[in-house]
C-alpha atoms as a PDB file:
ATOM      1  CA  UNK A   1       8.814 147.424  64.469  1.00  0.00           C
ATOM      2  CA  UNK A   2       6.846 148.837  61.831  1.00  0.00           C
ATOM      3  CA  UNK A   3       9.410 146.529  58.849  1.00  0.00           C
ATOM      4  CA  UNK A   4       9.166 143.335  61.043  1.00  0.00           C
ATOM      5  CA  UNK A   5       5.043 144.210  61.344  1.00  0.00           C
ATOM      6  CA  UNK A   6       4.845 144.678  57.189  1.00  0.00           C
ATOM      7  CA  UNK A   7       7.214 141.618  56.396  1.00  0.00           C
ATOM      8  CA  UNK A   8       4.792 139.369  58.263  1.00  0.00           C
ATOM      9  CA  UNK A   9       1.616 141.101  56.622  1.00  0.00           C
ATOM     10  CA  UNK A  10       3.204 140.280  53.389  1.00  0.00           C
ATOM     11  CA  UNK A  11       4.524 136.941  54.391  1.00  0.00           C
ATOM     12  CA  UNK A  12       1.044 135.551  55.517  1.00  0.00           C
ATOM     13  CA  UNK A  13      -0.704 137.593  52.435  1.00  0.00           C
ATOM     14  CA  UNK A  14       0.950 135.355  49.976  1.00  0.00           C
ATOM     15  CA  UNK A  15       0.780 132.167  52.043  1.00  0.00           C
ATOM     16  CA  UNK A  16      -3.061 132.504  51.575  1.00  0.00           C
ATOM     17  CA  UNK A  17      -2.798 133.279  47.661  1.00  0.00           C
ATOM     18  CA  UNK A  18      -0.616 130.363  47.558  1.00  0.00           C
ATOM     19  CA  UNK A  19      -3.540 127.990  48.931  1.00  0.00           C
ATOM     20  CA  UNK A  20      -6.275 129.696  47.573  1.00  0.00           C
ATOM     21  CA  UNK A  21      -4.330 128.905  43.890  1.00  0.00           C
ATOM     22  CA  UNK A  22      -4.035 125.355  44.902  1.00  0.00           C
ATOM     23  CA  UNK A  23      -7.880 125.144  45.665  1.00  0.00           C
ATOM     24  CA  UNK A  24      -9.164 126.416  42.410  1.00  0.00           C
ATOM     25  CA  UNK A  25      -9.965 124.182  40.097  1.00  0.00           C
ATOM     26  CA  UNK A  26     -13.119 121.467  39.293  1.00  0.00           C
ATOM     27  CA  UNK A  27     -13.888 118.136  41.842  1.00  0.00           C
ATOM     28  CA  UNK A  28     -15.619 115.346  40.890  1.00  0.00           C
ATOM     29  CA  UNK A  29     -16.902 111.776  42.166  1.00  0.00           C
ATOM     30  CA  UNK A  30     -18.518 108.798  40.630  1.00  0.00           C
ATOM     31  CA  UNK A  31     -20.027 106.212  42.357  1.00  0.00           C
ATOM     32  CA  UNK A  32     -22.116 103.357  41.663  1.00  0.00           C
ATOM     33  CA  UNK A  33     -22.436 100.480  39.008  1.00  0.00           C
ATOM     34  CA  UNK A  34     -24.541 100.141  35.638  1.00  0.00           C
ATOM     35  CA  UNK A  35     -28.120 100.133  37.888  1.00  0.00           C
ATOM     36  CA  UNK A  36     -27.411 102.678  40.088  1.00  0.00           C
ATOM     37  CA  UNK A  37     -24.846 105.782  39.130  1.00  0.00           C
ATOM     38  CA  UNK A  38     -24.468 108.867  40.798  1.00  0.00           C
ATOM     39  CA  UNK A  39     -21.975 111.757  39.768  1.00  0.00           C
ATOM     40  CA  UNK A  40     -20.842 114.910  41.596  1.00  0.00           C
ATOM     41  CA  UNK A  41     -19.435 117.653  39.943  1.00  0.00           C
ATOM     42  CA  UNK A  42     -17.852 120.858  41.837  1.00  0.00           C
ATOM     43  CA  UNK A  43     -16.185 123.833  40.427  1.00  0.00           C
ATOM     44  CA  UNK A  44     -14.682 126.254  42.164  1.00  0.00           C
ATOM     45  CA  UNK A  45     -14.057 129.362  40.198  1.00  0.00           C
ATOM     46  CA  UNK A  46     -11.072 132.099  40.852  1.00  0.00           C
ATOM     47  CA  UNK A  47     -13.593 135.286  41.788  1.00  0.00           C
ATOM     48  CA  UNK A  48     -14.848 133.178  44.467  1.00  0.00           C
ATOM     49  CA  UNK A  49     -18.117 132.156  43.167  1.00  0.00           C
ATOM     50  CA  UNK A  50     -18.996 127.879  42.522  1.00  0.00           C
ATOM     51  CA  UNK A  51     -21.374 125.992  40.798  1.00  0.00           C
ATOM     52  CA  UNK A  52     -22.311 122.417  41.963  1.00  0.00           C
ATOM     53  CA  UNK A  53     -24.248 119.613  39.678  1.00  0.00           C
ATOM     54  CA  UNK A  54     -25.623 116.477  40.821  1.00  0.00           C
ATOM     55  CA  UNK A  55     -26.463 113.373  38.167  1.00  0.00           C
ATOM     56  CA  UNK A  56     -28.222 110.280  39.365  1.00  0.00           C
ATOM     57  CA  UNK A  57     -29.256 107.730  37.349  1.00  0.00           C
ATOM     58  CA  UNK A  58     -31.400 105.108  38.576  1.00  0.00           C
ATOM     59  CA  UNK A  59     -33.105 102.193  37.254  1.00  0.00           C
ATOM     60  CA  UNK A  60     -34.997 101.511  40.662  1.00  0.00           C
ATOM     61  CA  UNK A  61     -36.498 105.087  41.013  1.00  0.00           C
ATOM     62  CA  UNK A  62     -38.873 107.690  39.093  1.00  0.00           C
ATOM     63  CA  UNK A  63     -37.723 109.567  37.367  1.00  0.00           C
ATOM     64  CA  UNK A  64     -34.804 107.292  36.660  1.00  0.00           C
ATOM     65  CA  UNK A  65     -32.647 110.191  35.938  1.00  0.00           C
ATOM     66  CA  UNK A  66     -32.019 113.041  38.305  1.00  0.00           C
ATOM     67  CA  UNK A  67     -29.756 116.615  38.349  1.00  0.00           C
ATOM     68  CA  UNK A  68     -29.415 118.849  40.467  1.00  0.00           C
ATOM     69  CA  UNK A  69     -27.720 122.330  41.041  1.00  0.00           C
ATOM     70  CA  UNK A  70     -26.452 124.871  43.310  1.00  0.00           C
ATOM     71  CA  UNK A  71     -24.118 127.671  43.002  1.00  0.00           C
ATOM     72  CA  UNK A  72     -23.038 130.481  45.317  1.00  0.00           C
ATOM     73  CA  UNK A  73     -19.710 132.119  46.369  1.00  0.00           C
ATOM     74  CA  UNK A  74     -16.871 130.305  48.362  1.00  0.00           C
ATOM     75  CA  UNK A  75     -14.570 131.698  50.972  1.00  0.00           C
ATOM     76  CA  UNK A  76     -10.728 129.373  52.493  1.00  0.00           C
ATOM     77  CA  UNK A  77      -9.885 130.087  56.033  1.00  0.00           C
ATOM     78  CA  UNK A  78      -6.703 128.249  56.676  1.00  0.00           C
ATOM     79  CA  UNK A  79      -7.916 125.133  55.455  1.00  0.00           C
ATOM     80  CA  UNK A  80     -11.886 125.458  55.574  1.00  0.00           C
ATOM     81  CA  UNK A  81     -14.119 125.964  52.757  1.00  0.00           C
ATOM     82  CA  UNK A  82     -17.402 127.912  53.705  1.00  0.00           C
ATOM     83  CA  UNK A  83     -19.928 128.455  51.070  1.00  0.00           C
ATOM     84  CA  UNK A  84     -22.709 130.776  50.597  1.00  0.00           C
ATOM     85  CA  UNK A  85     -25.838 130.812  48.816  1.00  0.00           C
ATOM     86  CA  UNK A  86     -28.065 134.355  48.282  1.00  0.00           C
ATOM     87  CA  UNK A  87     -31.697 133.029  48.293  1.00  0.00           C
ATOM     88  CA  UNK A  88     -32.317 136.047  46.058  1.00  0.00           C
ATOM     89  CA  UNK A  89     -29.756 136.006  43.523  1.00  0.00           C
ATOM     90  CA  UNK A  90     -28.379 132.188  43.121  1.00  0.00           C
ATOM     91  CA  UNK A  91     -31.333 130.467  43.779  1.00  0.00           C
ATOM     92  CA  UNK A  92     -34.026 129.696  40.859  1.00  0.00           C
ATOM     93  CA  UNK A  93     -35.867 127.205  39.013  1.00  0.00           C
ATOM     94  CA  UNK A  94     -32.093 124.978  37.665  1.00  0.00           C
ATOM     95  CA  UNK A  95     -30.335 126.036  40.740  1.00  0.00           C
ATOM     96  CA  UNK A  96     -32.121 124.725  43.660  1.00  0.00           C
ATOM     97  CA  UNK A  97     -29.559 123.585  46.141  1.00  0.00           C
ATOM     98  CA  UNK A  98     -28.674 125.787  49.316  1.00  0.00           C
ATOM     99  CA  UNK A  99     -25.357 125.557  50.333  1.00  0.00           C
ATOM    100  CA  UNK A 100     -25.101 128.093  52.923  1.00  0.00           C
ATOM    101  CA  UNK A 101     -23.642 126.540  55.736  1.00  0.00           C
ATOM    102  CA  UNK A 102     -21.894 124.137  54.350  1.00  0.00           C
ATOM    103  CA  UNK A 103     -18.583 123.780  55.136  1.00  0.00           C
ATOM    104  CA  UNK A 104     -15.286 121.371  53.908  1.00  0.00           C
ATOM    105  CA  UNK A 105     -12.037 120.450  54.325  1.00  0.00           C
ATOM    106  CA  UNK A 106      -9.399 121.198  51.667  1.00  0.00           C
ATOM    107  CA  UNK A 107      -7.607 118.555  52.166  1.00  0.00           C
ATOM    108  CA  UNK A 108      -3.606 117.734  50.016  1.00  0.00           C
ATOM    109  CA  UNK A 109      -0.128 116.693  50.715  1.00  0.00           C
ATOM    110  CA  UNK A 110       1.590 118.813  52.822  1.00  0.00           C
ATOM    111  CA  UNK A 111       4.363 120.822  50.777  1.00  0.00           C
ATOM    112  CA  UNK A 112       6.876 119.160  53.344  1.00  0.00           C
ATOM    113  CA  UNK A 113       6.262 115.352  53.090  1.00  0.00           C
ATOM    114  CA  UNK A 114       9.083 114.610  50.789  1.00  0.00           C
ATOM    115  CA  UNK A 115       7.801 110.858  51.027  1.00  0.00           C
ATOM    116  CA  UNK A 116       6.189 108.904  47.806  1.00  0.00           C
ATOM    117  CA  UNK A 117       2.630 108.413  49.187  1.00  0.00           C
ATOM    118  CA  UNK A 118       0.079 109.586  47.482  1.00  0.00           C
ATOM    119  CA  UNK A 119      -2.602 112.032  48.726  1.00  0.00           C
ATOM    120  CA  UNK A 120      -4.960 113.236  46.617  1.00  0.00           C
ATOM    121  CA  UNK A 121      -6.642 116.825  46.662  1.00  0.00           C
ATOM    122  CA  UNK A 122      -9.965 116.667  48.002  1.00  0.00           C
ATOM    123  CA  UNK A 123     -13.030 118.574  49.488  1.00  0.00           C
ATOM    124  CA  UNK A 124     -14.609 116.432  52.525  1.00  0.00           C
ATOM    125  CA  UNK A 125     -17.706 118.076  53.390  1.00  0.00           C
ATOM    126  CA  UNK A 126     -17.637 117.825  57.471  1.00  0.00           C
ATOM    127  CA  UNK A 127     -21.216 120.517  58.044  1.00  0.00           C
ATOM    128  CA  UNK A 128     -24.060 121.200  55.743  1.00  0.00           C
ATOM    129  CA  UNK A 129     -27.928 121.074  55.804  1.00  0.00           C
ATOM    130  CA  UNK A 130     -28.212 119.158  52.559  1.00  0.00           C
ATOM    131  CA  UNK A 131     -28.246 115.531  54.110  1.00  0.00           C
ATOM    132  CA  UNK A 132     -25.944 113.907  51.337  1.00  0.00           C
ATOM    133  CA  UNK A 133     -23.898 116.147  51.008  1.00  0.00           C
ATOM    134  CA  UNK A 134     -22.444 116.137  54.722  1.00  0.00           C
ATOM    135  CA  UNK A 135     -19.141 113.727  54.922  1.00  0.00           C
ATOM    136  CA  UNK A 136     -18.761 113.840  51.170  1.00  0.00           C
ATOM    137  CA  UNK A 137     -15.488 113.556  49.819  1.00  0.00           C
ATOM    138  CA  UNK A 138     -15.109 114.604  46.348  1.00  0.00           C
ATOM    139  CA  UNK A 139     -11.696 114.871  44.562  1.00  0.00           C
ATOM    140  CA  UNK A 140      -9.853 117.277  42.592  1.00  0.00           C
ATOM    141  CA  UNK A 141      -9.159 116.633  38.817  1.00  0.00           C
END
């Protein structure tokens, strides 16, 4: 009992390593047209922490050229990414974005589809407080 009990510790141990490998790694989107660009930039770092940027650049608005930034630490349960952000040590004058409870979908091919579609690795945010951020899909690179 105590083998079969260890075996399937170990087992679903490196099944999470496995995904959490697979998740690392920076996301970005780019939408828009020569009046109106915006640009999201996620990176998700191996010791759990991220840092998020956000570009706009419009020609309609003042100031015509935004950023802004967030960082924290990032936790995968099964396939749900949860991030933090400390008020006291990740927010500050750059970094003004709170991402605490914000949460996203890691979305890839399954490792069994054998078929030739493509699915790309992606985030889709599905929860979060920040307004644009919630439902936004932003892809691995």
């Amino acid at each position: 009992m105590k083998r079969i009990f260890i075996v399937t510790f170990l087992v679903s141990t490196l099944a999470s390593f496995s995904q959490s490998d697979k998740i690392i790694g920076e996301y970005f989107l780019e939408l828009g047209n020569e009046k109106h660009q915006i640009e999201y930039r996620l990176n998700l770092h191996s010791d759990g922490t991220f840092e998020f940027h956000s570009y706009v650049n419009s020609k309609k608005t003042m100031p015509p050229i935004v950023h802004k930034y967030g960082k924290g630490t990032w936790n995968l349960d099964d396939k749900v990414v949860t991030f933090v952000t400390s008020k006291e040590r990740d927010l500050d004058e750059k970094h003004t974005l709170d991402f605490s409870g914000s949460k996203a979908r890691f979305i890839t091919k399954p490792s069994r589809d054998k078929t030739k579609r493509v699915i790309k690795t992606r985030l889709k945010f599905f929860e979060s407080e920040i307004f644009w951020i919630d439902g936004l899909e932003i892809f691995k690179t």
